[in-house]
C-alpha atoms as a PDB file:
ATOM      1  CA  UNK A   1      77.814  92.304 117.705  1.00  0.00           C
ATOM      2  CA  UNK A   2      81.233  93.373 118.669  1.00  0.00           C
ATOM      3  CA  UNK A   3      82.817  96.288 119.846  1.00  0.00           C
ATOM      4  CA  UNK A   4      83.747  96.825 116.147  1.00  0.00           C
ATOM      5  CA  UNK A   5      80.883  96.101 114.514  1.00  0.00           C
ATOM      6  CA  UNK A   6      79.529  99.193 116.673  1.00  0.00           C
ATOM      7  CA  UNK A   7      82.041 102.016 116.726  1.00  0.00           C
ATOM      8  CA  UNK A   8      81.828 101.438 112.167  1.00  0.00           C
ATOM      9  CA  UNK A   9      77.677 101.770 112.679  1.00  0.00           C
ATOM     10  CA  UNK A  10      78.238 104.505 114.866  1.00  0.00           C
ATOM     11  CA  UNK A  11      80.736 106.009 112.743  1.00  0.00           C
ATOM     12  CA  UNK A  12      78.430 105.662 109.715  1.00  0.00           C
ATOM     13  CA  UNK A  13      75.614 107.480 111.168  1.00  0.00           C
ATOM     14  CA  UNK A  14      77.661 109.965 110.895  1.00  0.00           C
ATOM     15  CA  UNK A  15      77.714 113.110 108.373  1.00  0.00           C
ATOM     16  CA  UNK A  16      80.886 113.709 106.314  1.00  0.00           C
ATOM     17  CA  UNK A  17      82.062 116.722 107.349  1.00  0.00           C
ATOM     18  CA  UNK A  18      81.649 115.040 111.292  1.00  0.00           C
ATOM     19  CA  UNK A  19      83.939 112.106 109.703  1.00  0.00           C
ATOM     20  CA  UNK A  20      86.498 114.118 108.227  1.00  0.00           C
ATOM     21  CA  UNK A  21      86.707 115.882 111.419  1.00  0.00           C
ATOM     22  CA  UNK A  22      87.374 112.638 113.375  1.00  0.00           C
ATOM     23  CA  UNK A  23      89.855 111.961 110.785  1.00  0.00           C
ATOM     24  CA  UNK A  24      91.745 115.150 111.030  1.00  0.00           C
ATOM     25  CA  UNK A  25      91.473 115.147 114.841  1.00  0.00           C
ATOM     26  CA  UNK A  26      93.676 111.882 114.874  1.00  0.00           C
ATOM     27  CA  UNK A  27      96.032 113.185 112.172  1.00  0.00           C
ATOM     28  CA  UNK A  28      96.777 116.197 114.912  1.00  0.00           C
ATOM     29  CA  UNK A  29      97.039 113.615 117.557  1.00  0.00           C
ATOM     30  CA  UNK A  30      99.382 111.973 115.085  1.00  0.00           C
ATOM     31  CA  UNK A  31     101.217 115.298 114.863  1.00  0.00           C
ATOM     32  CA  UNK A  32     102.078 115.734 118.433  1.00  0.00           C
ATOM     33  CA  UNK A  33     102.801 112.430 119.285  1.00  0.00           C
ATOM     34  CA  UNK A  34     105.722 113.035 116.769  1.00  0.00           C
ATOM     35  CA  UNK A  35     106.742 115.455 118.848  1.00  0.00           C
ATOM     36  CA  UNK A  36     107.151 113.586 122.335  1.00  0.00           C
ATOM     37  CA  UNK A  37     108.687 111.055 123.688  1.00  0.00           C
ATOM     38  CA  UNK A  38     105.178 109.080 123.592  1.00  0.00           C
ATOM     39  CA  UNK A  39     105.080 105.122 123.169  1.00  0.00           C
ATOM     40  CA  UNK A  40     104.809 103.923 119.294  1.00  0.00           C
ATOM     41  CA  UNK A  41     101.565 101.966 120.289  1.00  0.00           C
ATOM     42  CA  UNK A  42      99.592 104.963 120.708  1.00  0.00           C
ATOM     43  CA  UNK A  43     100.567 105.851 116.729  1.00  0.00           C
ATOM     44  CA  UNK A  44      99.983 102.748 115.874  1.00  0.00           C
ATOM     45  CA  UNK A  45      96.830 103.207 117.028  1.00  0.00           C
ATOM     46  CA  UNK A  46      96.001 106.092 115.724  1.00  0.00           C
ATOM     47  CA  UNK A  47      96.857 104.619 112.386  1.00  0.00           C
ATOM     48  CA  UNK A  48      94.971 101.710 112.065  1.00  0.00           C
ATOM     49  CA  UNK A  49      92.076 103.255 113.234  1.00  0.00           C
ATOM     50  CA  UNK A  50      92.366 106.048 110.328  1.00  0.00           C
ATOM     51  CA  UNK A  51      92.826 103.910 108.155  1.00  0.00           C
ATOM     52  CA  UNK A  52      89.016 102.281 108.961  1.00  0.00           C
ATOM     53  CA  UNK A  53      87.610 105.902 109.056  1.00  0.00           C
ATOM     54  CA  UNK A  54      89.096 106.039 105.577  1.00  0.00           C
ATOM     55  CA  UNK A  55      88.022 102.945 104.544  1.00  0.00           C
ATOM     56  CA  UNK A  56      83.845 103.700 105.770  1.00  0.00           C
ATOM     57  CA  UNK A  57      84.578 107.085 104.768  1.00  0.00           C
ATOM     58  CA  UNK A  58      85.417 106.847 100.978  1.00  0.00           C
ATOM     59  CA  UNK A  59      82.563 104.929 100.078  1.00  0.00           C
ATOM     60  CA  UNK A  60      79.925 107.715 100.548  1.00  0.00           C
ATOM     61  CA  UNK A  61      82.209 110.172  99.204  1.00  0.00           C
ATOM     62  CA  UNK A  62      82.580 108.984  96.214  1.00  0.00           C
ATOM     63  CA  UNK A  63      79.096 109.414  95.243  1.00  0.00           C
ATOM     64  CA  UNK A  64      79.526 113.221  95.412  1.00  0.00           C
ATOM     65  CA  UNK A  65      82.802 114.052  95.148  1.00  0.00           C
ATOM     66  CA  UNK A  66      85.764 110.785  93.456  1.00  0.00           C
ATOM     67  CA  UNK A  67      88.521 113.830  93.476  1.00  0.00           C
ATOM     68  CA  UNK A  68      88.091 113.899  97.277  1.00  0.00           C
ATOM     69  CA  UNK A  69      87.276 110.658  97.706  1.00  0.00           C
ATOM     70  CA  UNK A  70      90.734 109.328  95.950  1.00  0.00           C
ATOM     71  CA  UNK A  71      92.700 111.957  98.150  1.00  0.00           C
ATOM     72  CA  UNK A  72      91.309 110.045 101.255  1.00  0.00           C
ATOM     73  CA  UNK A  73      92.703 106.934  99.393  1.00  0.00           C
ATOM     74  CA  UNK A  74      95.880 108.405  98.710  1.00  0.00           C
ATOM     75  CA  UNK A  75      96.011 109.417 102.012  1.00  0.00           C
ATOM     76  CA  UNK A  76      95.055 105.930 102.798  1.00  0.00           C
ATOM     77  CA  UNK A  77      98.290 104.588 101.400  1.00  0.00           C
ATOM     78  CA  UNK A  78     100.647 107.095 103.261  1.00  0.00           C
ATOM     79  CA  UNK A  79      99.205 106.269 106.543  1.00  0.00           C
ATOM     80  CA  UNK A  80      99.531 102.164 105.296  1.00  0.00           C
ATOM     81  CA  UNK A  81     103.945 103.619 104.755  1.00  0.00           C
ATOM     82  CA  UNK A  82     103.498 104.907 107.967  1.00  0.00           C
ATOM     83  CA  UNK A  83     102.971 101.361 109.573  1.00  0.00           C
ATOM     84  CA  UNK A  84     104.698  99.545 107.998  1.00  0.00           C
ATOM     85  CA  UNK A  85     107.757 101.841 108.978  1.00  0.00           C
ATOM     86  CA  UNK A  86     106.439 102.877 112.050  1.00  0.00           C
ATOM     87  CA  UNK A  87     109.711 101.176 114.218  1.00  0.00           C
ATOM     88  CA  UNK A  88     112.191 102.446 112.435  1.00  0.00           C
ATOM     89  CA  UNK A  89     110.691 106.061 112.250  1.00  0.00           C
ATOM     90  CA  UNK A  90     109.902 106.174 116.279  1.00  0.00           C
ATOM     91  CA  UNK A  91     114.098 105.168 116.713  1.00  0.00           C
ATOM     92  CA  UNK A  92     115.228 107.949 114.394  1.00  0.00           C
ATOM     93  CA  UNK A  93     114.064 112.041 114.454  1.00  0.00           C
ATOM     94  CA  UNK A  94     114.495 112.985 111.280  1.00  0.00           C
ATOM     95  CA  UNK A  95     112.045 110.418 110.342  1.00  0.00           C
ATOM     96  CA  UNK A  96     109.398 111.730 113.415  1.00  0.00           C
ATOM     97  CA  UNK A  97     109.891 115.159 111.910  1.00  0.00           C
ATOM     98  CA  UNK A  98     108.633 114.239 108.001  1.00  0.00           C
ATOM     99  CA  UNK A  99     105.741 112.179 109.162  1.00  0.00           C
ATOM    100  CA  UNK A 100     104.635 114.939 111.495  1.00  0.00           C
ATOM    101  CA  UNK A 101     105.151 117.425 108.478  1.00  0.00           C
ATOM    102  CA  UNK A 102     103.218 115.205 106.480  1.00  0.00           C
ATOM    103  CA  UNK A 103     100.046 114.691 109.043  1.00  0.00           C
ATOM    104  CA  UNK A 104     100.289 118.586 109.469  1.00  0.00           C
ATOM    105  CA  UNK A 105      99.724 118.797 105.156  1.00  0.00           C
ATOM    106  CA  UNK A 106      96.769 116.089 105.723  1.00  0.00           C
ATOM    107  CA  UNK A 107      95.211 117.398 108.420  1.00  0.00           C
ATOM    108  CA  UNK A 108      94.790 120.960 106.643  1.00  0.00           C
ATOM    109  CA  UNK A 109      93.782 118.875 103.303  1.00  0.00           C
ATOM    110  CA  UNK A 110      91.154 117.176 105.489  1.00  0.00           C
ATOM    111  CA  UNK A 111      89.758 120.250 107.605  1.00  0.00           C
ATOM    112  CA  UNK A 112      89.607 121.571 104.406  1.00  0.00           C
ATOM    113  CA  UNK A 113      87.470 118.853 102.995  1.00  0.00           C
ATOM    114  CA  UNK A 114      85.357 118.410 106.505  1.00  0.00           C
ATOM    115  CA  UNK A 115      84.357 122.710 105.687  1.00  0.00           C
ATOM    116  CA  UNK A 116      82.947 121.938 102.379  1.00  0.00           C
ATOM    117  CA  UNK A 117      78.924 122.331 102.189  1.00  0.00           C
ATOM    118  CA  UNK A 118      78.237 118.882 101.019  1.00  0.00           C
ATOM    119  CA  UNK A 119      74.550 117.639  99.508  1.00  0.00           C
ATOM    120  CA  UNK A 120      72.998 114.965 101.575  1.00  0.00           C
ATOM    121  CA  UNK A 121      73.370 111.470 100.051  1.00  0.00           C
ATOM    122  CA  UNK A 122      70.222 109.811  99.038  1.00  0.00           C
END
Protein backbone atom coordinates (compact mmCIF):
# COMPACT_ATOMS: atom_id res chain seq x y z
CA UNK A 1 0.00 0.00 0.00
CA UNK A 2 1.51 3.34 -0.60
CA UNK A 3 2.11 6.29 1.23
CA UNK A 4 -1.14 7.52 -0.42
CA UNK A 5 -3.21 4.87 -0.14
CA UNK A 6 -2.61 5.52 3.76
CA UNK A 7 -2.73 9.21 4.56
CA UNK A 8 -6.74 8.91 2.32
CA UNK A 9 -7.56 5.75 4.96
CA UNK A 10 -6.28 7.73 7.61
CA UNK A 11 -7.97 10.72 6.52
CA UNK A 12 -11.26 8.81 6.20
CA UNK A 13 -11.31 7.56 9.63
CA UNK A 14 -11.76 10.69 10.28
CA UNK A 15 -15.01 12.72 11.52
CA UNK A 16 -16.16 15.72 9.43
CA UNK A 17 -15.84 18.41 11.48
CA UNK A 18 -11.86 16.90 12.11
CA UNK A 19 -11.72 17.06 8.07
CA UNK A 20 -12.96 20.38 7.60
CA UNK A 21 -10.57 21.45 10.14
CA UNK A 22 -7.59 19.97 8.21
CA UNK A 23 -9.01 21.67 5.32
CA UNK A 24 -9.26 25.08 6.79
CA UNK A 25 -5.88 24.68 8.54
CA UNK A 26 -4.20 24.51 4.98
CA UNK A 27 -6.38 27.29 3.57
CA UNK A 28 -4.64 29.56 6.56
CA UNK A 29 -1.35 28.11 5.63
CA UNK A 30 -2.41 29.13 2.14
CA UNK A 31 -3.13 32.59 3.55
CA UNK A 32 0.21 33.38 4.92
CA UNK A 33 2.22 31.95 2.46
CA UNK A 34 0.59 34.77 0.32
CA UNK A 35 2.00 36.93 2.45
CA UNK A 36 5.86 35.99 2.32
CA UNK A 37 8.32 35.66 0.21
CA UNK A 38 7.85 31.67 0.55
CA UNK A 39 8.68 29.26 -2.51
CA UNK A 40 5.47 28.50 -4.89
CA UNK A 41 6.07 24.69 -4.21
CA UNK A 42 4.94 24.87 -0.78
CA UNK A 43 1.34 26.36 -2.32
CA UNK A 44 1.37 24.09 -4.67
CA UNK A 45 1.38 21.78 -2.19
CA UNK A 46 -0.95 22.89 -0.17
CA UNK A 47 -3.27 22.85 -3.11
CA UNK A 48 -3.18 19.62 -4.41
CA UNK A 49 -3.43 18.17 -1.26
CA UNK A 50 -6.86 20.19 -0.57
CA UNK A 51 -8.02 19.39 -3.30
CA UNK A 52 -7.86 15.33 -2.17
CA UNK A 53 -9.32 16.35 1.28
CA UNK A 54 -12.09 17.78 -0.86
CA UNK A 55 -12.36 15.13 -3.02
CA UNK A 56 -12.67 12.17 0.24
CA UNK A 57 -14.43 14.81 1.94
CA UNK A 58 -17.55 15.52 -0.27
CA UNK A 59 -18.58 12.13 -0.57
CA UNK A 60 -19.78 11.65 3.07
CA UNK A 61 -21.12 15.01 3.12
CA UNK A 62 -23.35 14.73 0.79
CA UNK A 63 -25.35 12.24 2.53
CA UNK A 64 -26.27 14.84 5.19
CA UNK A 65 -25.84 17.98 3.98
CA UNK A 66 -25.50 18.49 -0.71
CA UNK A 67 -25.66 22.51 0.11
CA UNK A 68 -22.36 22.03 1.99
CA UNK A 69 -21.19 19.43 0.20
CA UNK A 70 -21.37 21.50 -3.34
CA UNK A 71 -19.65 24.54 -1.50
CA UNK A 72 -16.63 22.14 -0.88
CA UNK A 73 -16.94 21.49 -4.69
CA UNK A 74 -17.12 24.95 -5.56
CA UNK A 75 -14.41 25.50 -3.49
CA UNK A 76 -12.87 22.63 -5.24
CA UNK A 77 -12.80 24.49 -8.51
CA UNK A 78 -11.23 27.79 -7.11
CA UNK A 79 -8.41 25.99 -5.58
CA UNK A 80 -8.16 23.86 -9.32
CA UNK A 81 -7.85 28.30 -10.78
CA UNK A 82 -5.47 28.56 -8.24
CA UNK A 83 -3.05 25.95 -9.91
CA UNK A 84 -3.41 26.33 -12.83
CA UNK A 85 -2.38 30.11 -12.32
CA UNK A 86 -0.30 29.52 -9.57
CA UNK A 87 3.13 31.04 -11.63
CA UNK A 88 1.83 33.87 -12.74
CA UNK A 89 0.10 34.82 -9.35
CA UNK A 90 3.49 34.07 -7.16
CA UNK A 91 5.39 36.82 -9.92
CA UNK A 92 2.74 39.49 -9.43
CA UNK A 93 1.17 40.98 -5.77
CA UNK A 94 -1.87 42.04 -6.63
CA UNK A 95 -2.61 38.59 -7.64
CA UNK A 96 -1.00 37.10 -3.99
CA UNK A 97 -3.30 39.60 -2.34
CA UNK A 98 -6.91 38.23 -4.01
CA UNK A 99 -6.03 34.63 -3.53
CA UNK A 100 -5.10 35.27 0.07
CA UNK A 101 -8.47 37.31 0.37
CA UNK A 102 -10.13 34.53 -1.10
CA UNK A 103 -8.55 31.56 1.26
CA UNK A 104 -9.32 34.05 4.20
CA UNK A 105 -13.45 33.92 2.83
CA UNK A 106 -12.93 29.91 2.62
CA UNK A 107 -11.34 29.32 5.54
CA UNK A 108 -14.19 31.18 7.65
CA UNK A 109 -16.84 29.28 5.23
CA UNK A 110 -15.08 26.06 6.27
CA UNK A 111 -14.52 26.67 10.16
CA UNK A 112 -17.88 27.48 9.87
CA UNK A 113 -18.91 24.22 8.39
CA UNK A 114 -16.19 22.10 10.65
CA UNK A 115 -18.57 23.89 14.01
CA UNK A 116 -21.73 22.45 12.78
CA UNK A 117 -23.17 19.46 15.10
CA UNK A 118 -23.34 16.92 12.42
CA UNK A 119 -25.37 13.29 12.79
CA UNK A 120 -23.10 10.35 12.50
CA UNK A 121 -23.27 8.65 9.08
CA UNK A 122 -24.57 5.18 9.07
Amino acid sequence: MTDFSLKQQDFGKQDLPDRLHQLAENLSQMQKLCASESPRSLMFDLIKESRYFIEWTVPDLVKIDIDRAAELVDLGRVLTRWLFNLEKTWSDRQEKLQVAQQAEQWLKRVVEMSQLQWKSIK
